[in-house]
Protein backbone atom coordinates (compact mmCIF):
# COMPACT_ATOMS: atom_id res chain seq x y z
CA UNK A 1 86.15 50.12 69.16
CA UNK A 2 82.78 51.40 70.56
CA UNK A 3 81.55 54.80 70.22
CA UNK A 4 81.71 54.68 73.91
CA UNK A 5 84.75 53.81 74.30
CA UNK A 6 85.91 56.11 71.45
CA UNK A 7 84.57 59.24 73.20
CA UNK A 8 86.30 58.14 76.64
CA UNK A 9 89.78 58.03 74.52
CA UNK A 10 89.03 61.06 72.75
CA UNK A 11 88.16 62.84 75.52
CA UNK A 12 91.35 61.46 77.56
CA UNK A 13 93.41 62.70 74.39
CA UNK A 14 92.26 66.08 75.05
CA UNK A 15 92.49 66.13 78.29
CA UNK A 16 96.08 64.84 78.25
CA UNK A 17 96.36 67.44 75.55
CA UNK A 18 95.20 70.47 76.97
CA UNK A 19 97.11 69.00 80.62
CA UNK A 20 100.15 69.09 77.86
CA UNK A 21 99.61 72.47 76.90
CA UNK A 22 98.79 74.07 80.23
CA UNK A 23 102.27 72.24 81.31
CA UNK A 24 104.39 74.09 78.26
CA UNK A 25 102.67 77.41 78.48
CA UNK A 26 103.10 77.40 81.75
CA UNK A 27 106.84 76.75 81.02
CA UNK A 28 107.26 78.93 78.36
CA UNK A 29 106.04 81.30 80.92
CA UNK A 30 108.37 81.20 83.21
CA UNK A 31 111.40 80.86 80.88
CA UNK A 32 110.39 84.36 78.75
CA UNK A 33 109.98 86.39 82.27
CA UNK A 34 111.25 89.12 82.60
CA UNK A 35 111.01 90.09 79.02
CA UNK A 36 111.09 94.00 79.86
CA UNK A 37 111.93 96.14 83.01
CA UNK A 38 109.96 95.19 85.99
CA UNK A 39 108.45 97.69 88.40
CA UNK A 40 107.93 97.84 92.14
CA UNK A 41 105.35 100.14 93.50
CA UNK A 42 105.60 101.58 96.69
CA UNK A 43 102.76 103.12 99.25
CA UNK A 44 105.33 105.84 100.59
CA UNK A 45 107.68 108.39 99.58
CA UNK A 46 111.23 107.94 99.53
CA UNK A 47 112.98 107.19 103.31
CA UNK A 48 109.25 105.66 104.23
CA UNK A 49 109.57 102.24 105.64
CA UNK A 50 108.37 100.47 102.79
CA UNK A 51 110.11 102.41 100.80
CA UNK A 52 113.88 101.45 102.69
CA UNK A 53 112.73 97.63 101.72
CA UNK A 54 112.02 98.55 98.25
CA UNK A 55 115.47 99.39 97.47
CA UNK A 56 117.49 96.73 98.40
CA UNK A 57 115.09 93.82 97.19
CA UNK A 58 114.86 96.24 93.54
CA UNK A 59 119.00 96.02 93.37
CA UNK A 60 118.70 92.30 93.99
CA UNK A 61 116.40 91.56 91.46
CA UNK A 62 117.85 93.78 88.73
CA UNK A 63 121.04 91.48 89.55
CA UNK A 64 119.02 87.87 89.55
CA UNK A 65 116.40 88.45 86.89
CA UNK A 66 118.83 90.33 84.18
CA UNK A 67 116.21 93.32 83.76
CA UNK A 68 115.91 96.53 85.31
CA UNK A 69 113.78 96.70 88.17
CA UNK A 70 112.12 99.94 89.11
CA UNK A 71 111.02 101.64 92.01
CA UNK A 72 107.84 104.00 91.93
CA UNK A 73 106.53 105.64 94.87
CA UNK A 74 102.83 106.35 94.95
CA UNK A 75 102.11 107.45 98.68
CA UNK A 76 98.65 108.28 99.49
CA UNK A 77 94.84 107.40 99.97
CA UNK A 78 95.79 104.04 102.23
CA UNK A 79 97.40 102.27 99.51
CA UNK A 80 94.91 102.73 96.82
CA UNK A 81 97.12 105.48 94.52
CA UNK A 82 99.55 102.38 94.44
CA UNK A 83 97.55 99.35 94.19
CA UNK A 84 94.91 101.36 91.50
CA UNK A 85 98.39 101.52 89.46
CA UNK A 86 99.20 98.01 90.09
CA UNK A 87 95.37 97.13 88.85
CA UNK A 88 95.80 98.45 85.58
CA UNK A 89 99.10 96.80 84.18
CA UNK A 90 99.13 93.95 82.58
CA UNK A 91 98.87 90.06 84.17
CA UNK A 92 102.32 89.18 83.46
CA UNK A 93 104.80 89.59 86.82
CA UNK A 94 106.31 92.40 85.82
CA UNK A 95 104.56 94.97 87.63
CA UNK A 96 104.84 94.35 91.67
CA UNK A 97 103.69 96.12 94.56
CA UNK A 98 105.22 96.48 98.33
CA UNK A 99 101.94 95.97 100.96
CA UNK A 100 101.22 95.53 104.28
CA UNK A 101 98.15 93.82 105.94
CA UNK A 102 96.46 96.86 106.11
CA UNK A 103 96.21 96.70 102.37
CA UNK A 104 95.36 93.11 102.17
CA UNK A 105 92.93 92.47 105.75
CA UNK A 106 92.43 95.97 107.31
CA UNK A 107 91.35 98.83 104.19
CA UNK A 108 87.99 97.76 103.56
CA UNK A 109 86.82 98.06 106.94
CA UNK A 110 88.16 101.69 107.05
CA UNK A 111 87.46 103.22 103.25
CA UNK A 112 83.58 102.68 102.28
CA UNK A 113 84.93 102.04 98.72
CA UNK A 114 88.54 101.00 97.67
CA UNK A 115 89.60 101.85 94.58
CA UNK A 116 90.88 97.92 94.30
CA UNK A 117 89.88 94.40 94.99
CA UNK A 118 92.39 93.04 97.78
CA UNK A 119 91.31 89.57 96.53
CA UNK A 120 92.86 89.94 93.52
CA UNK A 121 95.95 91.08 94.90
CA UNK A 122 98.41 87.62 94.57
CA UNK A 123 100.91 86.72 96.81
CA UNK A 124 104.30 86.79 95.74
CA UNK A 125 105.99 86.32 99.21
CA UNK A 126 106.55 87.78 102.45
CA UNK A 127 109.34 90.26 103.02
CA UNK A 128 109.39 90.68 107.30
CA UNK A 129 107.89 91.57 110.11
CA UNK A 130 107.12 94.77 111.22
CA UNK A 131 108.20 95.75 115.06
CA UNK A 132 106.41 99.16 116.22
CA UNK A 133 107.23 101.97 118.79
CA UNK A 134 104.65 104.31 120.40
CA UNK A 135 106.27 107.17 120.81
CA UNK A 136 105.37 110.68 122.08
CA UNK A 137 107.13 114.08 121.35
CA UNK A 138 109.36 114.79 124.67
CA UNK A 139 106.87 117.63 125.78
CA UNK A 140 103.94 115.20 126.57
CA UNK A 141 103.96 115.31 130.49
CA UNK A 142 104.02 111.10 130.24
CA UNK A 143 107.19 108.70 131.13
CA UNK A 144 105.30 105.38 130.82
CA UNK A 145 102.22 104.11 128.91
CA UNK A 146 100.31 103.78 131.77
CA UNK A 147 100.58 107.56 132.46
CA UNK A 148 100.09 108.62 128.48
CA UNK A 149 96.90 106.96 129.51
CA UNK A 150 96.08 108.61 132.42
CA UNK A 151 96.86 111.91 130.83
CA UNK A 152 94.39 111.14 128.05
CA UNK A 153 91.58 110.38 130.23
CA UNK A 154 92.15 113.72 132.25
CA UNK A 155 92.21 115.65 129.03
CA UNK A 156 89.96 113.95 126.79
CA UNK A 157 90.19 114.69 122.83
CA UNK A 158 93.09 117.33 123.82
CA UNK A 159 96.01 114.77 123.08
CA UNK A 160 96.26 113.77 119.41
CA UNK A 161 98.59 111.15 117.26
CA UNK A 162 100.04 111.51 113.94
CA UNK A 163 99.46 108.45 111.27
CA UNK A 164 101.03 107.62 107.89
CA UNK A 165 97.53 107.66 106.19
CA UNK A 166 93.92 106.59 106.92
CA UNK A 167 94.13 102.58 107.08
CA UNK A 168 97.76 102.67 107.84
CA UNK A 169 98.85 100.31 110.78
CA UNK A 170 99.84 103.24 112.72
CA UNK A 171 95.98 104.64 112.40
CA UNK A 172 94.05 100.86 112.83
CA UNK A 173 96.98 99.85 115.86
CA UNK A 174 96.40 103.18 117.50
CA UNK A 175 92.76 102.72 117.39
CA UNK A 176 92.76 99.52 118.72
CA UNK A 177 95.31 100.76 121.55
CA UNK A 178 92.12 103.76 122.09
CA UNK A 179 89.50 100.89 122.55
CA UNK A 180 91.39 99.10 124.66
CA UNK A 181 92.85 101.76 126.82
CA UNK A 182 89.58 103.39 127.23
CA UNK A 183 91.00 107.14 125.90
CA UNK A 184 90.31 109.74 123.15
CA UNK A 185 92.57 110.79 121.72
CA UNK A 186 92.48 112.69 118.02
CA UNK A 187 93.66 111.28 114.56
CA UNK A 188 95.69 113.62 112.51
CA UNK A 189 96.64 111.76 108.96
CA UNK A 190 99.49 112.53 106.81
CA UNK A 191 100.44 111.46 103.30
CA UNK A 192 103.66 109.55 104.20
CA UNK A 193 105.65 108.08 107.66
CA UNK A 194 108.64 110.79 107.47
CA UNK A 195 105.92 113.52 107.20
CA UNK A 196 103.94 111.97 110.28
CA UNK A 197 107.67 111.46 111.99
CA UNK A 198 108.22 115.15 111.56
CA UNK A 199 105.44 116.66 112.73
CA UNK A 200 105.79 114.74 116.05
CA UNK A 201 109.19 115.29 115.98
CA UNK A 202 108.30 119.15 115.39
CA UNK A 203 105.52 118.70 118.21
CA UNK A 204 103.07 119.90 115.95
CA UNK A 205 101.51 116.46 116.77
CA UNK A 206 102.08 114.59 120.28
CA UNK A 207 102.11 110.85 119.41
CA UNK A 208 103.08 108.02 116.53
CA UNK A 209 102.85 104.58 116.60
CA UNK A 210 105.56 103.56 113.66
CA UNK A 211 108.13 101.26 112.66
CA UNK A 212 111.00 101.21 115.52
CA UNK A 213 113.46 101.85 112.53
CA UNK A 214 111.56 105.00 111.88
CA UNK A 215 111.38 106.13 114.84
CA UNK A 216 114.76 105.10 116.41
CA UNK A 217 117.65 108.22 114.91
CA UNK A 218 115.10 110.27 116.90
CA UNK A 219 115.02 108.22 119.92
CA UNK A 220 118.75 108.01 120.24
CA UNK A 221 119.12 111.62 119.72
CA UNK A 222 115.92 112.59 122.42
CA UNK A 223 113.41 114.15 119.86
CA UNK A 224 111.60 111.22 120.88
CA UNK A 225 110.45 109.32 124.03
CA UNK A 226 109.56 105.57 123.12
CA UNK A 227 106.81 104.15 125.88
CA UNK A 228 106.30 100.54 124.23
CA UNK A 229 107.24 98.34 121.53
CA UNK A 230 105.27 95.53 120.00
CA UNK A 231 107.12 92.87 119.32
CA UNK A 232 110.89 93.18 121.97
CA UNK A 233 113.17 94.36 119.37
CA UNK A 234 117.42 93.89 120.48
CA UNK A 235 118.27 97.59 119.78
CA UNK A 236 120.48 99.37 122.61
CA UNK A 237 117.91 102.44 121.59
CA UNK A 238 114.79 100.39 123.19
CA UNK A 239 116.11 98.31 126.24
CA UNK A 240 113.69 98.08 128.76
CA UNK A 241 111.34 99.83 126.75
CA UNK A 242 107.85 97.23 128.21
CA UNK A 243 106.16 95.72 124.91
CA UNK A 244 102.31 96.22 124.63
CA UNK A 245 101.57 92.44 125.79
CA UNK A 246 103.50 93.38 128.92
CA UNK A 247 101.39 96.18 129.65
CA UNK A 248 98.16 93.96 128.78
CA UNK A 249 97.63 95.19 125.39
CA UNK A 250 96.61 92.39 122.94
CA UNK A 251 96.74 91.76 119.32
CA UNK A 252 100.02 93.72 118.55
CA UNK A 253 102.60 90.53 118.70
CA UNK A 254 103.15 90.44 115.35
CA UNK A 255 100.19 92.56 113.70
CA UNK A 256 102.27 94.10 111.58
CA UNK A 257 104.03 92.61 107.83
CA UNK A 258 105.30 93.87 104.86
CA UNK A 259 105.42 91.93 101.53
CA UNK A 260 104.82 91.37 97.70
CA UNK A 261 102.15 91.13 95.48
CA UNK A 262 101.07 90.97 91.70
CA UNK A 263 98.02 91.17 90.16
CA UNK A 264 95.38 88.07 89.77
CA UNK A 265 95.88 86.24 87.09
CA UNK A 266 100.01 86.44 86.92
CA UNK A 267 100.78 82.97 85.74
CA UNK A 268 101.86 80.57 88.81
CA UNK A 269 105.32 79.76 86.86
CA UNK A 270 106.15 83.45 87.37
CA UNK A 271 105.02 84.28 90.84
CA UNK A 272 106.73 80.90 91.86
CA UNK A 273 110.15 82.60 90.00
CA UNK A 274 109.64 85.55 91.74
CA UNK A 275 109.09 83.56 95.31
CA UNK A 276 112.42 81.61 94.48
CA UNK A 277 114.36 84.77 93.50
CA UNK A 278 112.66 86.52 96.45
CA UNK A 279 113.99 83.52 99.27
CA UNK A 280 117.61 83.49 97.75
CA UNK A 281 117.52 87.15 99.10
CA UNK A 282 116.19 87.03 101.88
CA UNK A 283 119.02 84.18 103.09
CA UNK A 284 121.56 87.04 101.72
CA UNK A 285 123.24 87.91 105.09
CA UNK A 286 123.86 91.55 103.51
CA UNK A 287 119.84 91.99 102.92
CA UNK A 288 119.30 90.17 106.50
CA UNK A 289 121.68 93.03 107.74
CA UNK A 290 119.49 95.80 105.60
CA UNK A 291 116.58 94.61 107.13
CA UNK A 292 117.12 94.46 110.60
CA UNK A 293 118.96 97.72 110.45
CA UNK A 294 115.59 98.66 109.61
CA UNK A 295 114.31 97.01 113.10
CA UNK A 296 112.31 94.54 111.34
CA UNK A 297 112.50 90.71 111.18
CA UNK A 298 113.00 88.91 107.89
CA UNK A 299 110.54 86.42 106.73
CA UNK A 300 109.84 84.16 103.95
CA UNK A 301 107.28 82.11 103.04
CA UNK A 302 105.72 80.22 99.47
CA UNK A 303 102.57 81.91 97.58
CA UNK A 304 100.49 79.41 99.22
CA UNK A 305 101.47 80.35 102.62
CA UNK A 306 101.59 83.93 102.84
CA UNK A 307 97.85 83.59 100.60
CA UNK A 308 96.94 81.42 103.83
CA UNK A 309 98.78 84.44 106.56
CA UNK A 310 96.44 86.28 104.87
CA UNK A 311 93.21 84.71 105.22
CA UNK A 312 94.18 83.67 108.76
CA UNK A 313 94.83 87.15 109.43
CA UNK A 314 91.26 87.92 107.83
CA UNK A 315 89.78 86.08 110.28
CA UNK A 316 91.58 87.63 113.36
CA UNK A 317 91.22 90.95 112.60
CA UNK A 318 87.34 91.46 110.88
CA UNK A 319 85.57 90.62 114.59
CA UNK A 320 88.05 93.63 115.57
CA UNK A 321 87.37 95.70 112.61
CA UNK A 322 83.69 95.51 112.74
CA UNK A 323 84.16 96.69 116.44
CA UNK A 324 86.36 99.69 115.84
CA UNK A 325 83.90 100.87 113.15
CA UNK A 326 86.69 102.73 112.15
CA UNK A 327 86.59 105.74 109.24
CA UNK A 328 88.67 107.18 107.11
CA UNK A 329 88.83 110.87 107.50
């Protein structure tokens, strides 16, 4: 045999070798996970929205994977006490985070430094979609959107809303609804959603745009007044209640979804484990009934597809972004 061709085989060998070894490591990977208790970070406190999908999907998986799954809430700082906790554990699947776009597309155009890299937060899968509600405490002098507007624009800067944190979607959809409804109207952050809900709910603050689960016990019982939804949800509690696009509103169809991530690095045998475990319960019709109690739509999808939601939502939303200019306070 030639030299020539003696290289070409060796280097075939070893590329057939190492093609080997990714193949059983990767294997090997998958087959050892979970090999201690897995954790689920949450950016909210207990009751918060994605804290009432935490929950369920933990119980699941402590049921499926044969460990036990914890859930930590770290609320605060747009994500970043959560996903700075997620950064520093290990590559290895069993430390998971719930996030929303905001984390993923939307924080680094409102926080001049994050604390984390959302490019090296991996997709695990989609959870659901997020339906919203702007509501306003019963007090505000304004039955319909159209006259919450008007209202704004003949007190300017003397109406203000509540959000769930700086880079939440309430704060980055409320702006959005501000640019395109022409208004000003003042940004009051809190550290969770049920904080938020309760000072609107207390009237200490006038207006939240939230998850229609959140804000629906109050609806029903009149501490709220709901003036449109983004996308139609089926709930008695919001029938006839116009959605945003009816009112000429754009980019709220949709804008808003919760799922999973890991950090970079996380071999794909495990994340594609997780995605499998993830789908079988999400077809549950018990967790389909969790989930839309919680107004919300399920929705699955692989790694590859929710990594390619994500850049298409990058692309949507940075034109926007950049034109909002928005800051955290």
């Amino acid at each position: 045999m030639s030299s020539i061709h003696w290289l070409f085989g060796s280097a075939r060998l070893r590329a057939l070798s190492l093609a080997l070894s990714f193949c059983a490591s990767a294997v090997s990977a998958a087959d050892a996970f979970p090999s201690k208790s897995v954790t689920i970070l949450v950016n909210g406190g207990a009751g918060s929205l994605p804290d009432n999908f935490a929950r369920p999907l933990a119980d699941r998986l402590r049921q499926s994977l044969g460990q036990a799954v914890v859930v930590e809430n770290k609320p605060g700082a747009g994500g970043m006490v959560a996903l700075q906790t997620l950064k520093a554990s290990p590559a290895d699947g069993h430390t998971l985070a719930i996030i929303t776009n905001a984390h993923a597309v939307w924080n680094p155009f409102v926080f001049s430094k994050l604390t984390y890299d959302p490019d090296e937060l991996l997709p695990v899968s989609p959870l659901a979609v997020i339906p919203m509600a702007l509501a306003v405490n019963p007090k505000v002098p304004a039955q319909t959107l159209e006259q919450l507007v008007a209202l704004a624009k003949n007190q300017p800067g003397k109406l203000n809303y509540a959000s769930s944190s700086n880079g939440s979607p309430p704060h980055v959809l409320f702006e959005l609804f501000k640019e395109q409804s022409g208004t000003r109207i003042e940004h009051i952050p809190f550290k969770t959603g049920p904080d938020a809900l309760t000072s609107v709910t207390a009237g200490d603050t006038q207006i939240y745009l939230a998850g229609t689960s959140l804000v629906e016990p109050m609806v029903k019982d009149g501490r709220l007044r709901v003036l449109a939804v983004s996308p139609s949800v089926k709930s008695p509690s919001f029938t006839g209640v116009p959605t945003f696009a009816d009112k000429g509103y754009k980019g709220f169809e949709g804008a808003v979804w919760l799922g999973v991530v890991t950090n970079k690095g996380v071999p794909t045998a495990v994340v594609d484990r997780l995605n499998r475990e993830i789908a079988v319960i999400l077809q549950d019709p018990a967790v389909q009934k969790v989930i839309e109690a919680q107004g919300s739509l399920p929705y699955h999808a692989s790694p590859a597809a929710f990594a390619e939601r994500i850049a298409q939502d990058k692309a949507l939303w940075t034109p926007i972004l950049k034109n909002l200019d928005l800051k955290a306070n």
